[in-house]
C-alpha atoms as a PDB file:
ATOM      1  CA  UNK A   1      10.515-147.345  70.165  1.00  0.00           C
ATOM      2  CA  UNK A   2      10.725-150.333  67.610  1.00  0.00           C
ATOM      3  CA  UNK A   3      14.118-149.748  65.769  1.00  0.00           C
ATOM      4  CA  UNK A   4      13.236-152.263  62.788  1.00  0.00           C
ATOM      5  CA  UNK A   5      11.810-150.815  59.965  1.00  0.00           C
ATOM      6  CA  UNK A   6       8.667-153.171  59.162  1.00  0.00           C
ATOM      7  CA  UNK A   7       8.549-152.483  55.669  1.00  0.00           C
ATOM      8  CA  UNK A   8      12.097-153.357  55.054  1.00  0.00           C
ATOM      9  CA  UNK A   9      11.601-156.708  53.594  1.00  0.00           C
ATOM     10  CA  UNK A  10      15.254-157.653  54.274  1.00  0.00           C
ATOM     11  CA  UNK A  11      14.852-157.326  58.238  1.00  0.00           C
ATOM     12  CA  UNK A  12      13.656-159.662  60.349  1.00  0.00           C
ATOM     13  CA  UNK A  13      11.611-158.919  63.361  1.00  0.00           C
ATOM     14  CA  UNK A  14      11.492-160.652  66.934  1.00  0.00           C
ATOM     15  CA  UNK A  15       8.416-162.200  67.760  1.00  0.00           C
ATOM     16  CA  UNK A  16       9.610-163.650  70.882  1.00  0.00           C
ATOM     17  CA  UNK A  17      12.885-162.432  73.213  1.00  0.00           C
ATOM     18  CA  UNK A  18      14.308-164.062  75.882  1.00  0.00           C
ATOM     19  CA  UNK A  19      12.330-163.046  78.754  1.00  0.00           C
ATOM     20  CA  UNK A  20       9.126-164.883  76.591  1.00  0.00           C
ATOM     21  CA  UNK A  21      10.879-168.039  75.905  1.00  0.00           C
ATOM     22  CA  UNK A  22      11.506-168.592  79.455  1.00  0.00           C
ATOM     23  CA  UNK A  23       7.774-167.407  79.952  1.00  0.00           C
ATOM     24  CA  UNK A  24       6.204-170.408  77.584  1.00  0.00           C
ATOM     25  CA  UNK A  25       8.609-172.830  78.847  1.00  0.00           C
ATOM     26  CA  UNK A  26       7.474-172.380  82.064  1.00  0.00           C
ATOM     27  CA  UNK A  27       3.759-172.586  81.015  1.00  0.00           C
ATOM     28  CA  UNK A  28       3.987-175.720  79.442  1.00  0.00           C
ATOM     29  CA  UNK A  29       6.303-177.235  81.695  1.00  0.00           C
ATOM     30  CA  UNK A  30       2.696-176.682  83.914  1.00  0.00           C
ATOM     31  CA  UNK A  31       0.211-178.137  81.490  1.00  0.00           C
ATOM     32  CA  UNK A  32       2.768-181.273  81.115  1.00  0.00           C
ATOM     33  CA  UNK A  33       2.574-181.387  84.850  1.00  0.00           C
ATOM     34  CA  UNK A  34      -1.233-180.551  84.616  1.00  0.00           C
ATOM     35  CA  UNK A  35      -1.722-183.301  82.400  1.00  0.00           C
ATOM     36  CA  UNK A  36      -0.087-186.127  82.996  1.00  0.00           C
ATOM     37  CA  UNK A  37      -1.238-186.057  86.314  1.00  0.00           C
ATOM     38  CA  UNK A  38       2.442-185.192  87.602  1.00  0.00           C
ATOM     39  CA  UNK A  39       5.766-186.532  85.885  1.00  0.00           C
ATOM     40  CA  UNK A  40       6.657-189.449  87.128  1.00  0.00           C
ATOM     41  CA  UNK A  41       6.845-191.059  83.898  1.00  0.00           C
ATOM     42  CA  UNK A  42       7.746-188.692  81.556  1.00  0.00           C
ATOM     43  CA  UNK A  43      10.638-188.502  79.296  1.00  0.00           C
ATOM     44  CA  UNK A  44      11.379-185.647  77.091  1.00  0.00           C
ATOM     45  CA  UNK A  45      12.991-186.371  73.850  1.00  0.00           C
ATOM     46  CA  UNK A  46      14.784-183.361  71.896  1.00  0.00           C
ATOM     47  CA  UNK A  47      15.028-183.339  68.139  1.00  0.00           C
ATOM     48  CA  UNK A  48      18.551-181.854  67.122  1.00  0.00           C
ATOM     49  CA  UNK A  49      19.783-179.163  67.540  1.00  0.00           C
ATOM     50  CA  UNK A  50      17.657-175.917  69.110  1.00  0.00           C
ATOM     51  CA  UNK A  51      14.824-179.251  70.175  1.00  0.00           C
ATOM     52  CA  UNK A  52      17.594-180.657  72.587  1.00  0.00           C
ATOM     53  CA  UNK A  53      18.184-177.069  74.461  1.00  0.00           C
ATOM     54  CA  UNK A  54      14.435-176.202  74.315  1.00  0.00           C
ATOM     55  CA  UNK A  55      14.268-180.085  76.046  1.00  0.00           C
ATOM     56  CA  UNK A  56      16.593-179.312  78.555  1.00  0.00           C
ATOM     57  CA  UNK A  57      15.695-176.248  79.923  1.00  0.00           C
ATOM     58  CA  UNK A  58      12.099-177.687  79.829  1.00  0.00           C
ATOM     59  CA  UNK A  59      13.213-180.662  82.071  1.00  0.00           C
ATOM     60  CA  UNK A  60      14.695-177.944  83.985  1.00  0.00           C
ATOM     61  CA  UNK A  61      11.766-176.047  84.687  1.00  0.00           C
ATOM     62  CA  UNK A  62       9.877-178.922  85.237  1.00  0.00           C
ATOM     63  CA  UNK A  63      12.286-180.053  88.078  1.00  0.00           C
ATOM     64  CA  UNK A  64      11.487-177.215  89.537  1.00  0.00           C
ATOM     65  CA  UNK A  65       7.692-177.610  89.865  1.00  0.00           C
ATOM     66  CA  UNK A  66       7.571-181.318  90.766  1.00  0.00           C
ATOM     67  CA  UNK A  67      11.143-181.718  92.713  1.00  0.00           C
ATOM     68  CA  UNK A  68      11.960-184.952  91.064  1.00  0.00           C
ATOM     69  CA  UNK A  69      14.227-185.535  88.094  1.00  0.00           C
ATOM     70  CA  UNK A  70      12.873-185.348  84.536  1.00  0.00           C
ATOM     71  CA  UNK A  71      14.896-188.219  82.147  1.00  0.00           C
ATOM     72  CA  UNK A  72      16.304-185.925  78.844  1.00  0.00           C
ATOM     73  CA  UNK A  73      17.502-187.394  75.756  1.00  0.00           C
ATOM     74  CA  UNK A  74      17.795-186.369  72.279  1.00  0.00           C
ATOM     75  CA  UNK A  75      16.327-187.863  69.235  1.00  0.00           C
ATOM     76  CA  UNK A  76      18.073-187.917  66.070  1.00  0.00           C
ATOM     77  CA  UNK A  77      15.611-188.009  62.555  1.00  0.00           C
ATOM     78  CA  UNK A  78      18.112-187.674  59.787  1.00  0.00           C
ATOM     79  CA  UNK A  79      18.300-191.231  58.458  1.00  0.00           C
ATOM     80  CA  UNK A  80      14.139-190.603  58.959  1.00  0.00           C
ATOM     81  CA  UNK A  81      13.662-187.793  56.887  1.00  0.00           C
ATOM     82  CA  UNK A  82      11.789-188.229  53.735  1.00  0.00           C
ATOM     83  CA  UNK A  83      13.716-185.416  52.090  1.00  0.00           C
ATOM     84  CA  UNK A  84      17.056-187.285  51.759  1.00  0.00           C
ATOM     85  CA  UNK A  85      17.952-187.586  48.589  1.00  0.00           C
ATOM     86  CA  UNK A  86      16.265-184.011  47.908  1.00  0.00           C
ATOM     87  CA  UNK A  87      19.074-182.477  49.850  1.00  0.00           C
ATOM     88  CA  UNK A  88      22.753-182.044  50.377  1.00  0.00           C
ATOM     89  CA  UNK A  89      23.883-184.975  53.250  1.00  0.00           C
ATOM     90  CA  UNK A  90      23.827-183.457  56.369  1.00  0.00           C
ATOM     91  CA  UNK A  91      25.480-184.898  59.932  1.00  0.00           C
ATOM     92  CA  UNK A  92      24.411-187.459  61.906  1.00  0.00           C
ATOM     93  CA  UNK A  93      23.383-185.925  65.426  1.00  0.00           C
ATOM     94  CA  UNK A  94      23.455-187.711  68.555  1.00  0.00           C
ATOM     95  CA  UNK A  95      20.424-190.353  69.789  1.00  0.00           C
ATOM     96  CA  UNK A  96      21.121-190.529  73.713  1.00  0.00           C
ATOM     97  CA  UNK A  97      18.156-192.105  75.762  1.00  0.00           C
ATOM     98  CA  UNK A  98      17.807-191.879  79.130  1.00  0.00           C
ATOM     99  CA  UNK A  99      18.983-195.120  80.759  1.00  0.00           C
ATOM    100  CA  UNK A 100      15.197-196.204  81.907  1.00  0.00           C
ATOM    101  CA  UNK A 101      14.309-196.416  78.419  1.00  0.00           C
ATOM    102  CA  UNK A 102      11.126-195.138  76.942  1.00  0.00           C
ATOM    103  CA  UNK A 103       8.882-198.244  76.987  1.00  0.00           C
ATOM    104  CA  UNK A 104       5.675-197.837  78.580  1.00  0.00           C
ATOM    105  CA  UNK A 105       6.874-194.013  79.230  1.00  0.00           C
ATOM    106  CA  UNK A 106       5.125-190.534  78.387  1.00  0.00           C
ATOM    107  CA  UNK A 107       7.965-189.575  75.261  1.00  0.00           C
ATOM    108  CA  UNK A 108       7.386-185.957  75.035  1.00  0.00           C
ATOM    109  CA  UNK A 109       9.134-184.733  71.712  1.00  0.00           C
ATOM    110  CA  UNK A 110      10.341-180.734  72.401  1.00  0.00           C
ATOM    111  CA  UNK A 111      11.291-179.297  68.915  1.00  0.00           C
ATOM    112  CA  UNK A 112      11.472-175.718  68.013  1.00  0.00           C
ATOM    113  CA  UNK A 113       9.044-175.120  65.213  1.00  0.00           C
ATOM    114  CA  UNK A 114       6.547-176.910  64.028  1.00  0.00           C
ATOM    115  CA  UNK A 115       5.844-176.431  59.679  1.00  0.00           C
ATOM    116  CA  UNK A 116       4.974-179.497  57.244  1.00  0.00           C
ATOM    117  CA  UNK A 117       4.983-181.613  60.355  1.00  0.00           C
ATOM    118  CA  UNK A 118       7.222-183.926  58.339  1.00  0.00           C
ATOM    119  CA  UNK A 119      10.330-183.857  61.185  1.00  0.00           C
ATOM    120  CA  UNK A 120       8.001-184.930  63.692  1.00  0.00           C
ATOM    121  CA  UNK A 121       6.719-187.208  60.910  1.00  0.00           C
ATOM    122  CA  UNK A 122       9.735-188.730  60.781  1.00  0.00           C
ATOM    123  CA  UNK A 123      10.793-188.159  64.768  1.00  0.00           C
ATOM    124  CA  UNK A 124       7.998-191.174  65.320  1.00  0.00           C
ATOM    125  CA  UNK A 125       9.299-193.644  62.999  1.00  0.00           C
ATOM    126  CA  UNK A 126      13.058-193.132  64.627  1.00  0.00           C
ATOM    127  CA  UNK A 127      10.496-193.706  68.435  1.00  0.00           C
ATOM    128  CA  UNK A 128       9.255-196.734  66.657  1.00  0.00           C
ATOM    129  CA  UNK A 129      12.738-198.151  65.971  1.00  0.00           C
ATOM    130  CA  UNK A 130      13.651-197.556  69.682  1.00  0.00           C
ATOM    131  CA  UNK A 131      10.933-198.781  71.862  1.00  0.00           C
ATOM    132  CA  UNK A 132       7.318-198.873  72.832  1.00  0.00           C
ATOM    133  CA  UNK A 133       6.467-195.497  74.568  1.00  0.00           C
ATOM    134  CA  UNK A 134       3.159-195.574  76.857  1.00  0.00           C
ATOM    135  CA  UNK A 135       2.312-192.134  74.838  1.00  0.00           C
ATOM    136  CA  UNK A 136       3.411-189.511  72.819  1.00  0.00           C
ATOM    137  CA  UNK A 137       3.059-185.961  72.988  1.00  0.00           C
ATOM    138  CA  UNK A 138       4.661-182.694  71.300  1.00  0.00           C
ATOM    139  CA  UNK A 139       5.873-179.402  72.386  1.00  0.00           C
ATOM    140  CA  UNK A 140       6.800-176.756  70.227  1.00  0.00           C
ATOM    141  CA  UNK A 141       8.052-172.943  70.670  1.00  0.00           C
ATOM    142  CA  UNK A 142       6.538-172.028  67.473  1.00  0.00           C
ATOM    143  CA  UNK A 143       3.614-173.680  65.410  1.00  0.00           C
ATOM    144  CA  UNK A 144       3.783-172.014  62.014  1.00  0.00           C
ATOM    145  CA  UNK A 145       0.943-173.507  60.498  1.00  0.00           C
ATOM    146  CA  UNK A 146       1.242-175.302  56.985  1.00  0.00           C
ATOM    147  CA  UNK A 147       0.829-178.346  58.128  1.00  0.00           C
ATOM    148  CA  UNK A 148       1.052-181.499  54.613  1.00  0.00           C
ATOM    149  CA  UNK A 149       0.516-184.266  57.824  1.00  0.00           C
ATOM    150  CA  UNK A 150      -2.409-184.775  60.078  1.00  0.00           C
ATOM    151  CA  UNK A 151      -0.042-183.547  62.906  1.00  0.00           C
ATOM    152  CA  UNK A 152      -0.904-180.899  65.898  1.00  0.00           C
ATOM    153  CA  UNK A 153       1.088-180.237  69.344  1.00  0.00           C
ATOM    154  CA  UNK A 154      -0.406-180.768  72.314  1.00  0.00           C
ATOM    155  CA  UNK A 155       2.377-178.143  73.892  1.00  0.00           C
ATOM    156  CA  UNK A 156       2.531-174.709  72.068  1.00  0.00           C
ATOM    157  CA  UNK A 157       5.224-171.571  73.355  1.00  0.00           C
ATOM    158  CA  UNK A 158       3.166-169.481  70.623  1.00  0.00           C
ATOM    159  CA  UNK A 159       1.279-169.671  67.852  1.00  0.00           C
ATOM    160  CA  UNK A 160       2.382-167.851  64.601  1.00  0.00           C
ATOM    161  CA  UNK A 161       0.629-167.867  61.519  1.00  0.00           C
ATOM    162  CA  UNK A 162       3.134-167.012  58.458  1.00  0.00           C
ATOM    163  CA  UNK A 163       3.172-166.978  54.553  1.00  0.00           C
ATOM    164  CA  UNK A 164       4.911-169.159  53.030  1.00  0.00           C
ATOM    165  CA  UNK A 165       6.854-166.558  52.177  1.00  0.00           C
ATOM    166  CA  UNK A 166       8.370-166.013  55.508  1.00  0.00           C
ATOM    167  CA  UNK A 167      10.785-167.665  57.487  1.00  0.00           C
ATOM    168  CA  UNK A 168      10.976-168.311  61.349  1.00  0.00           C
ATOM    169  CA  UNK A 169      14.489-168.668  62.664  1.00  0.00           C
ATOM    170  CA  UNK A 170      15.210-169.489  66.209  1.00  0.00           C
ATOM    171  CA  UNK A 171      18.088-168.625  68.189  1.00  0.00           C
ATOM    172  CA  UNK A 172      19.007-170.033  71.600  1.00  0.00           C
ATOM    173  CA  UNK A 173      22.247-168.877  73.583  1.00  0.00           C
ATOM    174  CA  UNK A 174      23.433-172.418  73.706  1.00  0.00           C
ATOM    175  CA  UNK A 175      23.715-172.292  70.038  1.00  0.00           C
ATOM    176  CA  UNK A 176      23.248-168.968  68.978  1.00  0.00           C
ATOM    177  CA  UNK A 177      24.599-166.522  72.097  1.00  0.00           C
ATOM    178  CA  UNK A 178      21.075-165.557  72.416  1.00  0.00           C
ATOM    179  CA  UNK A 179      17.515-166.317  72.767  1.00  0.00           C
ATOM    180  CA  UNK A 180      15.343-164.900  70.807  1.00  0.00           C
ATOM    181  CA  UNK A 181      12.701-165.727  66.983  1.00  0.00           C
ATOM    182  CA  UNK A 182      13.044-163.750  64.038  1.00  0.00           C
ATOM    183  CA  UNK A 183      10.158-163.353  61.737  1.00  0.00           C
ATOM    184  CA  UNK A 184      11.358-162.495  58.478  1.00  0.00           C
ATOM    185  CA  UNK A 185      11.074-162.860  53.977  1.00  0.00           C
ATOM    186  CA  UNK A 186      12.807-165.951  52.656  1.00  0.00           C
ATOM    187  CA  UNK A 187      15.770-165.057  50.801  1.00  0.00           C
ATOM    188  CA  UNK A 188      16.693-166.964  47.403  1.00  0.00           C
ATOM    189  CA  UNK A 189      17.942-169.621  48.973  1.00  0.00           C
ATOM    190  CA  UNK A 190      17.273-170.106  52.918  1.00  0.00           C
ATOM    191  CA  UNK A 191      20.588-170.583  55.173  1.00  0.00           C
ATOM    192  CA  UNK A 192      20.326-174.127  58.054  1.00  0.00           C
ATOM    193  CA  UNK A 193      18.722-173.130  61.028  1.00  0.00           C
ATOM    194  CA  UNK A 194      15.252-171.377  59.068  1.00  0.00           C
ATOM    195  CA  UNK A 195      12.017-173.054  59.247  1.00  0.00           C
END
């Protein structure tokens, strides 16, 4: 029996537990497989912070299905973001390519939820700065719709339409102890971490 009371605006409700992450990372970790034709070229590229664990664990899985290593890296947008000087400064995170570069690679960006589309927006232009990729793809957990740029994944965990009155908060044991997204009402002000 559900032990959240779904007309309690103040709780949030999971949408996806642990078991399901692993689920969806596993089925896209096929389709990338399915459609590059393999993996021998592909790099995946997390965007700080829950993007680089999602990344991981997805070059993980993927290790699994071809038997050959996956390159992993992390891709920090902060000095990207068009929101700068809307916002409070925030840290730098880490940029760590693989060695082999990314030129003439498949750059898979992982991220965890996908909204305006403006971090992945501004995930490209940090790409551009660092080489010449062959393609570039994206795979999300979430896609929350309310997109402002012409941007879509080609990877999605699951799809889940919200107001824009909601918020979608992901947790991931690395980070949070667990693994699990929260559907919920945006307070007054949201707290780092909800999308």
């Amino acid at each position: 029996m559900d032990t959240h009371d779904s007309h309690d605006p103040d709780v949030a409700r999971p949408v996806l537990e642990g078991p399901d992450i692993a689920r969806v990372l596993t089925r896209i970790a096929h389709e990338i497989v399915e459609r590059a034709k393999g993996a021998d070229d592909v790099v995946l590229l997390g965007i700080p912070t829950r993007g680089v664990f999602l990344a991981r664990r997805l070059a993980d899985k993927l290790e699994e299905i071809t038997g050959g290593k996956i390159p992993v890296g992390s891709l920090d947008i902060t000095m990207y973001r068009d929101d700068l000087r809307m916002h409070p400064p925030r840290a730098l995170a880490r940029t760590e390519i693989p060695g082999d570069g990314i030129d003439g690679r498949l750059v898979v960006l992982v991220d965890d939820v996908l909204f305006s589309g403006r971090t992945i927006r501004a995930a490209l232009d940090a790409l551009n700065d660092i080489g010449r990729p062959r393609a570039v793809q994206l795979a999300v957990l979430v896609d929350r719709g309310h997109r402002e740029l012409p941007i879509r994944a080609d990877y999605v965990g699951k799809n889940l339409p919200t107001s824009l009155r909601e918020t979608v908060k992901v947790q991931l044991a690395e980070e949070d102890g667990r693994d699990t997204v929260l559907l919920g009402v945006k307070p007054a002000a949201a707290s780092p971490g909800e999308q």
